[in-house]
Structures are given as C-alpha cells and as structure tokens.
PDB file of N, CA and C in Angstrom:
ATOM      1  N   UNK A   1      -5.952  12.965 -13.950  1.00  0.00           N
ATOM      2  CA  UNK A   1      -4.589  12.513 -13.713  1.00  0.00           C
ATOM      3  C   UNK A   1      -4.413  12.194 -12.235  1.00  0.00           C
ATOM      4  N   UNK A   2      -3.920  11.319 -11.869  1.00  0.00           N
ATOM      5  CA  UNK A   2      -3.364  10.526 -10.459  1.00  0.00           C
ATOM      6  C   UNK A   2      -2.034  11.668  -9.683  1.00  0.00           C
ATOM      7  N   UNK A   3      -2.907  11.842  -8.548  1.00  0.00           N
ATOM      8  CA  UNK A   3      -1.675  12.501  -7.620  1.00  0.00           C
ATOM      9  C   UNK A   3      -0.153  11.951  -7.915  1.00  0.00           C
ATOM     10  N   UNK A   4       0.083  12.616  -7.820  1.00  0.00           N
ATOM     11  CA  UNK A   4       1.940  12.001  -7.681  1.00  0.00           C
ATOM     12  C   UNK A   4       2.614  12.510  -6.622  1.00  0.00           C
ATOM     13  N   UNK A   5       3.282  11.611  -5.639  1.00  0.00           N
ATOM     14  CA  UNK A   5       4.155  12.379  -4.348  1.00  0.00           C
ATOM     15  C   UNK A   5       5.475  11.530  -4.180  1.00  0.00           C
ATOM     16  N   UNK A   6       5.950  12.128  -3.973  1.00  0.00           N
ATOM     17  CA  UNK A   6       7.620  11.994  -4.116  1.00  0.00           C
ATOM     18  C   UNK A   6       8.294  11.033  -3.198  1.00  0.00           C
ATOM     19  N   UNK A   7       8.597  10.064  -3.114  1.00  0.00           N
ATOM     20  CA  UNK A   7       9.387   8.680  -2.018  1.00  0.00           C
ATOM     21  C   UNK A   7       9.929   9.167  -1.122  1.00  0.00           C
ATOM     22  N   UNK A   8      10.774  10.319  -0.950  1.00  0.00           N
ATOM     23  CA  UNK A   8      11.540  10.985   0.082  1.00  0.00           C
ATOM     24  C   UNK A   8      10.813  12.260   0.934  1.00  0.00           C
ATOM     25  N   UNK A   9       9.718  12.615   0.136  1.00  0.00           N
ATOM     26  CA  UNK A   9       8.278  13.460   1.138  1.00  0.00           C
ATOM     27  C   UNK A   9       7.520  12.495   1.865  1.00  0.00           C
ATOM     28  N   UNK A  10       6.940  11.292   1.692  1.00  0.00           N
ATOM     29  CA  UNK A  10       6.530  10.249   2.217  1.00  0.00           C
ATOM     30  C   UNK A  10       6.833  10.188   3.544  1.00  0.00           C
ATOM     31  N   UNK A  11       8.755   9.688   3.068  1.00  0.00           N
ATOM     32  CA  UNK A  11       9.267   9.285   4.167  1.00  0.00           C
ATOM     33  C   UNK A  11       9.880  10.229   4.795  1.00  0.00           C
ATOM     34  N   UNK A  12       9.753  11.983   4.678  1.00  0.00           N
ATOM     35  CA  UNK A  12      10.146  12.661   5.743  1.00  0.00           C
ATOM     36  C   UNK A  12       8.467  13.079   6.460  1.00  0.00           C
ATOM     37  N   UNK A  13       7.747  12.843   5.780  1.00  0.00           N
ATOM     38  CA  UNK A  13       6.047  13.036   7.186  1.00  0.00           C
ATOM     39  C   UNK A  13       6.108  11.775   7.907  1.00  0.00           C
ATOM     40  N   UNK A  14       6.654  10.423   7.298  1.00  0.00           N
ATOM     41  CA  UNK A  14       5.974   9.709   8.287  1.00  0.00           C
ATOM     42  C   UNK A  14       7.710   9.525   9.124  1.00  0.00           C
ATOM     43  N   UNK A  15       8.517  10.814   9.257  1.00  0.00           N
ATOM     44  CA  UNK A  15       9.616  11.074  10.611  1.00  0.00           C
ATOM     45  C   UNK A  15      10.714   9.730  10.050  1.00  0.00           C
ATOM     46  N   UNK A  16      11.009   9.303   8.836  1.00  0.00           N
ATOM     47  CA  UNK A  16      12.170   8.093   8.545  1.00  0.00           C
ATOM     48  C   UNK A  16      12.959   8.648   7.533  1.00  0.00           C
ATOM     49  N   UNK A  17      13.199  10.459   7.646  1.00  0.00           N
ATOM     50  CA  UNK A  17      14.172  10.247   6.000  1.00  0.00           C
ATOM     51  C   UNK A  17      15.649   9.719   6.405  1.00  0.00           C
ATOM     52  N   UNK A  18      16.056   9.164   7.433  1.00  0.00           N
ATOM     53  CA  UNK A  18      17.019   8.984   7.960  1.00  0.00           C
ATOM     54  C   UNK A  18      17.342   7.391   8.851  1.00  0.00           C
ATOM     55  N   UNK A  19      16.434   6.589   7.472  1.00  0.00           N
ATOM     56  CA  UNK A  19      15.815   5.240   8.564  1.00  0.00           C
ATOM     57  C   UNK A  19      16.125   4.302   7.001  1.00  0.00           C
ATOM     58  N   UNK A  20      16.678   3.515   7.366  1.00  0.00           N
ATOM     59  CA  UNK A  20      17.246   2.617   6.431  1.00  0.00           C
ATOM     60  C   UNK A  20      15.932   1.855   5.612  1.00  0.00           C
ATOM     61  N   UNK A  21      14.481   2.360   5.745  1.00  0.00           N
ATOM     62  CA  UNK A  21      13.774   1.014   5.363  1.00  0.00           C
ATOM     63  C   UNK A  21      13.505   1.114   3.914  1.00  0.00           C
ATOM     64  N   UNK A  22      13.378   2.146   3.357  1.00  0.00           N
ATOM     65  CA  UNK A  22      13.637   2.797   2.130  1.00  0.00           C
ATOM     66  C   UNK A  22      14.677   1.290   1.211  1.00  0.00           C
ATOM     67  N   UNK A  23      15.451   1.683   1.588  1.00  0.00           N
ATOM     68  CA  UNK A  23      16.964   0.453   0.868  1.00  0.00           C
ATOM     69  C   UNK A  23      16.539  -1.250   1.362  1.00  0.00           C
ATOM     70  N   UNK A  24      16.094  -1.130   2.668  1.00  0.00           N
ATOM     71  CA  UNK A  24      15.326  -3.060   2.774  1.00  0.00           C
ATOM     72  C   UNK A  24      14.162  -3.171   1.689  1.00  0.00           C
ATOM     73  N   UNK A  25      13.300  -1.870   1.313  1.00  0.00           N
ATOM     74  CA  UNK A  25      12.357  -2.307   0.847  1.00  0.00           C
ATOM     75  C   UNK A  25      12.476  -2.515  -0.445  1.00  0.00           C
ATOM     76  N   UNK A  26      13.446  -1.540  -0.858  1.00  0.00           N
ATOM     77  CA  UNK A  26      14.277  -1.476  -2.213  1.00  0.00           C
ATOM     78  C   UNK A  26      15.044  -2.950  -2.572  1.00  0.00           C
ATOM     79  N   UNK A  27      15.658  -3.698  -1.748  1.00  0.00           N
ATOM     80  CA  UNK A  27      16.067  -4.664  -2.109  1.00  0.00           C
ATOM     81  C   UNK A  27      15.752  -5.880  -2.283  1.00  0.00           C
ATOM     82  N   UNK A  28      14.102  -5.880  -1.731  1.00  0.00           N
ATOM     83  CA  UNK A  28      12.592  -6.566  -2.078  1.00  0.00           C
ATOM     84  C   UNK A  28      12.303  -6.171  -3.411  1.00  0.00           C
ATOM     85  N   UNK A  29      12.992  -5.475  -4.270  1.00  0.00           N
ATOM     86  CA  UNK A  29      11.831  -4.617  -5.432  1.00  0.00           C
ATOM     87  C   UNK A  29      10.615  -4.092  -5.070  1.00  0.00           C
ATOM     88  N   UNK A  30      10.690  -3.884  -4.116  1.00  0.00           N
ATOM     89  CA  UNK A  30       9.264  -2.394  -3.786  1.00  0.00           C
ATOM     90  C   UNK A  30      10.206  -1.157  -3.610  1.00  0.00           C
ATOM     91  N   UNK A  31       8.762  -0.329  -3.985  1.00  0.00           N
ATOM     92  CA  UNK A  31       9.177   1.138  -4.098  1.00  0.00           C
ATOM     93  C   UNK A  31      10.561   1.461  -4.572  1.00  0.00           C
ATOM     94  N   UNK A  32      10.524   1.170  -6.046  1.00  0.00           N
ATOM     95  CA  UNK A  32      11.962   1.030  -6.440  1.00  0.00           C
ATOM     96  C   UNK A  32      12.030   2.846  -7.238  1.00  0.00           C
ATOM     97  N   UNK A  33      10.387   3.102  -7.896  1.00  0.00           N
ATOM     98  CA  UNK A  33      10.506   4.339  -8.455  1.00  0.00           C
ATOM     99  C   UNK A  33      10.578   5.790  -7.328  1.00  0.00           C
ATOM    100  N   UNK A  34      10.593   6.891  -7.842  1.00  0.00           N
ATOM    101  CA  UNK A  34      11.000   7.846  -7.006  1.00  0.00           C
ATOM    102  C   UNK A  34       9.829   8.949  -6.468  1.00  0.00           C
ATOM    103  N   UNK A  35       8.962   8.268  -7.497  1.00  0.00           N
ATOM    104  CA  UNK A  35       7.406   8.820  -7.309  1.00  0.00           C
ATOM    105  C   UNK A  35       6.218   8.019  -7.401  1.00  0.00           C
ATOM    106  N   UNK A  36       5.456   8.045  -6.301  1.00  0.00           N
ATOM    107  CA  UNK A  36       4.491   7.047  -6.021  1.00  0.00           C
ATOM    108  C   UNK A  36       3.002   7.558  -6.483  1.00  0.00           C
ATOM    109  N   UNK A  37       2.496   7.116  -7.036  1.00  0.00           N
ATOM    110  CA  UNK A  37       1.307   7.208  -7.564  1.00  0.00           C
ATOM    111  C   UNK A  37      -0.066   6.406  -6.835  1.00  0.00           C
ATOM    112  N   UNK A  38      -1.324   7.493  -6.534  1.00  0.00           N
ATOM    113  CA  UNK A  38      -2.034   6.649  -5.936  1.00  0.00           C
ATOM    114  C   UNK A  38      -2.214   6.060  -4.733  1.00  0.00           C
ATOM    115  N   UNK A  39      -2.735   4.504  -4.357  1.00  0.00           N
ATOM    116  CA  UNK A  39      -2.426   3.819  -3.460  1.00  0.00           C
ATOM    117  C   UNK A  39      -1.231   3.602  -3.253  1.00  0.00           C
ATOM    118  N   UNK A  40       0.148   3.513  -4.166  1.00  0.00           N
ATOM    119  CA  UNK A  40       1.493   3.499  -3.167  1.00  0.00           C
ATOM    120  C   UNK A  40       1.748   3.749  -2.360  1.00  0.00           C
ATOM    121  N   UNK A  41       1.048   5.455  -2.104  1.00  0.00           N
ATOM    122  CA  UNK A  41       1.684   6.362  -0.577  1.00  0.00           C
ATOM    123  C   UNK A  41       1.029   5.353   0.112  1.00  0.00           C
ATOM    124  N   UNK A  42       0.108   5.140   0.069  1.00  0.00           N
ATOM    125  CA  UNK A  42      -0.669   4.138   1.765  1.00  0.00           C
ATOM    126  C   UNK A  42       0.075   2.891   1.639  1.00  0.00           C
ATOM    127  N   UNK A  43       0.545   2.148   0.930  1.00  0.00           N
ATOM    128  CA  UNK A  43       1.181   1.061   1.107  1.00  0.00           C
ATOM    129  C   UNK A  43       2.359   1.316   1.454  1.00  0.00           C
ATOM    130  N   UNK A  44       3.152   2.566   1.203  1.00  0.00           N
ATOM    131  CA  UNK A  44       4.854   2.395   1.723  1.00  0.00           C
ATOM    132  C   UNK A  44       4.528   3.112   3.099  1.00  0.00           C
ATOM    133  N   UNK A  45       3.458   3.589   3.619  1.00  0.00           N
ATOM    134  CA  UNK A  45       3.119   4.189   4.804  1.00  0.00           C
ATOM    135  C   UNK A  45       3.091   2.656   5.417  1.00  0.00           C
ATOM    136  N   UNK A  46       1.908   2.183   4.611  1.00  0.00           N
ATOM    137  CA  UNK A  46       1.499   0.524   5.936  1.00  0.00           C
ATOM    138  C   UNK A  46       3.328   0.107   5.620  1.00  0.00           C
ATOM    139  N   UNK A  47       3.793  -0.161   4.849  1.00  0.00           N
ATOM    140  CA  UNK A  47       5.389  -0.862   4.818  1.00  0.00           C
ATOM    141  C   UNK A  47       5.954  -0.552   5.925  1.00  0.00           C
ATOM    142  N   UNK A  48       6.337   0.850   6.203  1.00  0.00           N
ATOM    143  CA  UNK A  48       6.970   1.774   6.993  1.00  0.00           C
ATOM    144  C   UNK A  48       6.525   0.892   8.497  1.00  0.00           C
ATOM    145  N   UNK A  49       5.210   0.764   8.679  1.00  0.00           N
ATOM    146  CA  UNK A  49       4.542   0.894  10.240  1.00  0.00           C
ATOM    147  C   UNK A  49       4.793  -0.697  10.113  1.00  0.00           C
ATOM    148  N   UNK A  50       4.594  -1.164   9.288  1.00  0.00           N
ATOM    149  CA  UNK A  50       5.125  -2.949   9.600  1.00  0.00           C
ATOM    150  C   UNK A  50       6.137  -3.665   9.643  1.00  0.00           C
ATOM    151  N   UNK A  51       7.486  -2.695   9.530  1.00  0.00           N
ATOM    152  CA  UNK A  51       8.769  -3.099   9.693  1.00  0.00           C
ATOM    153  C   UNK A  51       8.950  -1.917  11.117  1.00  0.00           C
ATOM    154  N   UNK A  52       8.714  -1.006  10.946  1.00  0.00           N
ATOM    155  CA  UNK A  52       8.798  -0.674  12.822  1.00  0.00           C
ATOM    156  C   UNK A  52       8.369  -0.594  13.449  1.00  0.00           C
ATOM    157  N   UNK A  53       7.093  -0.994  13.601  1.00  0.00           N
ATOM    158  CA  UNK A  53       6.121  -1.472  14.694  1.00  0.00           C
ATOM    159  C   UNK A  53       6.042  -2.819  15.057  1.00  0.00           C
ATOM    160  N   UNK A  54       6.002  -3.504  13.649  1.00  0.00           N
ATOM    161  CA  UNK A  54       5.469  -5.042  14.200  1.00  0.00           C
ATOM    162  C   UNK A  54       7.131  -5.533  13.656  1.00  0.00           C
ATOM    163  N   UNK A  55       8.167  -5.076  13.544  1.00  0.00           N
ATOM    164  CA  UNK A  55       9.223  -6.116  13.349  1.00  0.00           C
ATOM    165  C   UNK A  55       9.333  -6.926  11.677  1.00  0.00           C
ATOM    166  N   UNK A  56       8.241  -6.790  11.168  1.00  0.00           N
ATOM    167  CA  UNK A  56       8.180  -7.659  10.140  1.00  0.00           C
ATOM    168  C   UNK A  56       9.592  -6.972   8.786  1.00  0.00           C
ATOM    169  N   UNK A  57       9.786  -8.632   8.464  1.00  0.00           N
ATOM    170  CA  UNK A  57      11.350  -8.280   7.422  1.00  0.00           C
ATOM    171  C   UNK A  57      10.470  -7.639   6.284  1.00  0.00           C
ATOM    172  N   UNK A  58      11.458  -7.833   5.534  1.00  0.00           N
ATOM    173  CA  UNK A  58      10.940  -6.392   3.536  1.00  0.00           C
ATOM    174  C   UNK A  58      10.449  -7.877   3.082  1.00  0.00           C
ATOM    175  N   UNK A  59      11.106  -9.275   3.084  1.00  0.00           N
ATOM    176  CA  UNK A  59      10.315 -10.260   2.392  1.00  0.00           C
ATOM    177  C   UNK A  59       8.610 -10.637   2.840  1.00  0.00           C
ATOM    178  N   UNK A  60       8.365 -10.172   4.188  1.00  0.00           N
ATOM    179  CA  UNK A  60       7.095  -9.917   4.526  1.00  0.00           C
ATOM    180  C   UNK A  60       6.547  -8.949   4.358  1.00  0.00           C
ATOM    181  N   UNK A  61       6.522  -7.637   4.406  1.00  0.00           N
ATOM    182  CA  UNK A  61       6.068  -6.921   3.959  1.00  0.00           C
ATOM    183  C   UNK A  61       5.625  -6.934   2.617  1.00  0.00           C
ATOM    184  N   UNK A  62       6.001  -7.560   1.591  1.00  0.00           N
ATOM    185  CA  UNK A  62       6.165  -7.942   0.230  1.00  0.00           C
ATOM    186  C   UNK A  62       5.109  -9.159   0.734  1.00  0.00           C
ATOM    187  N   UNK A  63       4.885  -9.721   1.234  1.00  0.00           N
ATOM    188  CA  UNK A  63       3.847 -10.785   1.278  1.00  0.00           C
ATOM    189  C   UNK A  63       2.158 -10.446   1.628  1.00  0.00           C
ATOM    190  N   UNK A  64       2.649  -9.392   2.867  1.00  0.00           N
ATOM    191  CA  UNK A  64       1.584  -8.525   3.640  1.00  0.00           C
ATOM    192  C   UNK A  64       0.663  -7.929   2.146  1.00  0.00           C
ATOM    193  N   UNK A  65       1.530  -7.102   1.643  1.00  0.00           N
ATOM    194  CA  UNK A  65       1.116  -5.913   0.622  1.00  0.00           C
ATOM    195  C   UNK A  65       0.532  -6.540  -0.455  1.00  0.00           C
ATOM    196  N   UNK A  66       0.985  -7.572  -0.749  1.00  0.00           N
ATOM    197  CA  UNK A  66       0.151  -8.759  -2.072  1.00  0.00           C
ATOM    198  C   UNK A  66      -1.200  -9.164  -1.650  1.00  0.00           C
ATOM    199  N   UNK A  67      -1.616  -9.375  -0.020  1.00  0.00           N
ATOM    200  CA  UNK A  67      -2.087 -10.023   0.487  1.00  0.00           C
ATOM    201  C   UNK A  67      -3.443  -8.856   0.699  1.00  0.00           C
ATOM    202  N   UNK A  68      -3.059  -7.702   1.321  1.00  0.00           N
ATOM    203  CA  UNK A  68      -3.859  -6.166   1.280  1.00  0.00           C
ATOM    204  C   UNK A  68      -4.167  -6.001   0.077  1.00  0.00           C
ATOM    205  N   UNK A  69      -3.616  -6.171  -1.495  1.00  0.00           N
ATOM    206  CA  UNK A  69      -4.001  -5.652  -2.291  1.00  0.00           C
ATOM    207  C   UNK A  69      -5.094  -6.516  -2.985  1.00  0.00           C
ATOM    208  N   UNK A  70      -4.895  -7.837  -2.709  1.00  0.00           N
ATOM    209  CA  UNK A  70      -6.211  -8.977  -2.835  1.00  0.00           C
ATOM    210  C   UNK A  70      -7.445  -8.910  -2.142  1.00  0.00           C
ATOM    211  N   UNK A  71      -7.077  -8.736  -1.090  1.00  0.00           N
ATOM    212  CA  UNK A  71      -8.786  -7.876  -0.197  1.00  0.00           C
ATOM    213  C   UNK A  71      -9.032  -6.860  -0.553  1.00  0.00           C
ATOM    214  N   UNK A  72      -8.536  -6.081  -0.924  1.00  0.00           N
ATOM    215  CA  UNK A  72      -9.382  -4.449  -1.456  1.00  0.00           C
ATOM    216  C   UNK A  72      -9.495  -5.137  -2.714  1.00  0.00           C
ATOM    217  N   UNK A  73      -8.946  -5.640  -3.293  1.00  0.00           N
ATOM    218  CA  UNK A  73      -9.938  -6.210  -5.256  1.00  0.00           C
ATOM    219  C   UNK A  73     -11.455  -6.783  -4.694  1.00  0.00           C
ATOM    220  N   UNK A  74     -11.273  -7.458  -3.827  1.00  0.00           N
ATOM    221  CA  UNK A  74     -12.780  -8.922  -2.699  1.00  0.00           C
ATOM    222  C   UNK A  74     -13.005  -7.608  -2.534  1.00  0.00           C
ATOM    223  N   UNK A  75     -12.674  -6.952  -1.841  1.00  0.00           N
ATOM    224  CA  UNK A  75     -14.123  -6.211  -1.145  1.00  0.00           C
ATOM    225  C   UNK A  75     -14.507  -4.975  -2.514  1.00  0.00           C
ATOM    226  N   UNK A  76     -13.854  -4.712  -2.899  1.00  0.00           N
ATOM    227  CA  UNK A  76     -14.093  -3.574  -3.837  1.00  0.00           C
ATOM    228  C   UNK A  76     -15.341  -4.834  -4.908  1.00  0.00           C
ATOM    229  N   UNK A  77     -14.832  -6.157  -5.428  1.00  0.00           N
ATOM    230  CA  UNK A  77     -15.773  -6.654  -6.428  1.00  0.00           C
ATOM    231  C   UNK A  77     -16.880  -7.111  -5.461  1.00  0.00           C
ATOM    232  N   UNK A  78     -16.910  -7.609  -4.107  1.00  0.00           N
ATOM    233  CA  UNK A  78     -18.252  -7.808  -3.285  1.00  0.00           C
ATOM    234  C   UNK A  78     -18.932  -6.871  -3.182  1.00  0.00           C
ATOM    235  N   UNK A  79     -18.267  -5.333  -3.201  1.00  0.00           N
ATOM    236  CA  UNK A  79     -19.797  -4.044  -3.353  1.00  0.00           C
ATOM    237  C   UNK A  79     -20.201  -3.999  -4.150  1.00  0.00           C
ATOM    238  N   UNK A  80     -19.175  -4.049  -5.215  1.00  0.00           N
ATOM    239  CA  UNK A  80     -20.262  -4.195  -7.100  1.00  0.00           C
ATOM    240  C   UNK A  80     -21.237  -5.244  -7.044  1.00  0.00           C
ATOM    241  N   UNK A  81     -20.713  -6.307  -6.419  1.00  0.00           N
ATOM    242  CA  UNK A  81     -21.856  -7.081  -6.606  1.00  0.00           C
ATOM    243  C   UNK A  81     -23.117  -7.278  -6.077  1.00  0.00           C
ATOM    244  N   UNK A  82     -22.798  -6.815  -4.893  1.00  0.00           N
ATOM    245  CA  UNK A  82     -24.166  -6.618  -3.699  1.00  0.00           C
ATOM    246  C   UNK A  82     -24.965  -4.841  -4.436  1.00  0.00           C
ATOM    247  N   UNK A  83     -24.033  -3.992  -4.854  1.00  0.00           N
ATOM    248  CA  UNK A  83     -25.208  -3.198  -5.317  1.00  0.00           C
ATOM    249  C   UNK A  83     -25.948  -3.537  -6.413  1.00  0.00           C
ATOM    250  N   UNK A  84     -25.089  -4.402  -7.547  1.00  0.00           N
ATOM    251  CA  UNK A  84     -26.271  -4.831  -8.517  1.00  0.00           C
ATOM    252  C   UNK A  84     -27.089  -5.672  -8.048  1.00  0.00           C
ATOM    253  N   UNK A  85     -27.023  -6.631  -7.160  1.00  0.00           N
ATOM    254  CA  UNK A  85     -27.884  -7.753  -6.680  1.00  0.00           C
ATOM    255  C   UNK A  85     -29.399  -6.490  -6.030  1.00  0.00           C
ATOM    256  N   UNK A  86     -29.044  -5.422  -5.123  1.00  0.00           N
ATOM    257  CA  UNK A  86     -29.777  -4.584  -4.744  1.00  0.00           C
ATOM    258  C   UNK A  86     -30.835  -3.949  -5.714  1.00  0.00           C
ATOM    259  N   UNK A  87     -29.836  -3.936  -6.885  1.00  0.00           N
ATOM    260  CA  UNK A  87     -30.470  -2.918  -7.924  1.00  0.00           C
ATOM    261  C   UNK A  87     -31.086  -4.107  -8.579  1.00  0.00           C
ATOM    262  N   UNK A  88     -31.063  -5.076  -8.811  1.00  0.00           N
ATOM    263  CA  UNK A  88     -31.904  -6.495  -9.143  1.00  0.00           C
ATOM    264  C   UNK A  88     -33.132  -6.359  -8.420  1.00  0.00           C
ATOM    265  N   UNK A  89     -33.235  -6.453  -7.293  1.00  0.00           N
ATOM    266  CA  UNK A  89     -34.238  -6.725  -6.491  1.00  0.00           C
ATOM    267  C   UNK A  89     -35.147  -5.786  -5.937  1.00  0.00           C
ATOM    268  N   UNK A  90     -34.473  -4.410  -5.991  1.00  0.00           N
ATOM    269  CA  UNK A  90     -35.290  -3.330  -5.861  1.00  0.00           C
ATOM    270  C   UNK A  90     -36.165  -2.687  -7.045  1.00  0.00           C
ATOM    271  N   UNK A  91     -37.849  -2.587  -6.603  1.00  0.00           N
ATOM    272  CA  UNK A  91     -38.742  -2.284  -7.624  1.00  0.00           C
ATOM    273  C   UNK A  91     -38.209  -1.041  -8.056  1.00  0.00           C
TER     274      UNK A  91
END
C-alpha cells in the first residue's frame, strides 16, 4: 500500500500553513484531494518552491508539473531500455 500524507502536514514542514498557495493551486485543479499519495508530496513540494522562489503563476506550475511528469516516464522507459539492450548484449 502507498504512503499517504495529509495536504496540510506537507504544507506545515515545508513553513506555508499560512500561505495562500494551497487555494492558487486549488483553483488550477491541483491538489484538490486532502491526502496525497506517493509522488504528490514531491510535486506540491516542487509547486510550493516554484511559486515562491521562482514567481511562477498556478497556470505554470500546472504546465511545469505535466512537463516533470513526462521526463520521469523518458527517463524511467530509457533505463528499461538500456538495461535490456545490456542484458541483450551481455554473454
């Protein structure tokens, strides 16, 4: 079974239970449930650090996060493939 951690524990470690980004991101349709499963926590963490670090709006972040979750599929299916190619070629 998949960890489960709670939207409002999230956002009181990473110091925002009192930071509006929760409701911008909410009004993107992200992180709409109340418990995040999995890779969520690291994505509403990267959300968090890319609307107050780099400025970026909730409609980017929503672009960013589509965009992160397409390179980890590439790189996750380029290791499958380079280890079978390995396991091909190795006696």
């Amino acid at each position: 079974m998949a960890s489960r951690t709670r939207v409002d524990e999230v956002l009181r470690f990473l110091g925002l239970e009192e930071s509006p980004i929760l409701e911008q991101l909410r009004r993107e349709g992200l992180f709409e449930e109340e418990w995040l499963e999995g890779e969520a926590t690291e994505e509403l963490r990267v959300a968090a650090s890319l609307i107050r670090e780099l400025g970026v709006n909730p409609a980017g972040v929503e672009v960013v996060l589509h965009m992160r979750r397409r390179m980890l599929a590439l790189e996750d299916m380029m290791e499958r493939s380079l280890r079978k190619l390995l396991a091909e070629i190795e006696p």
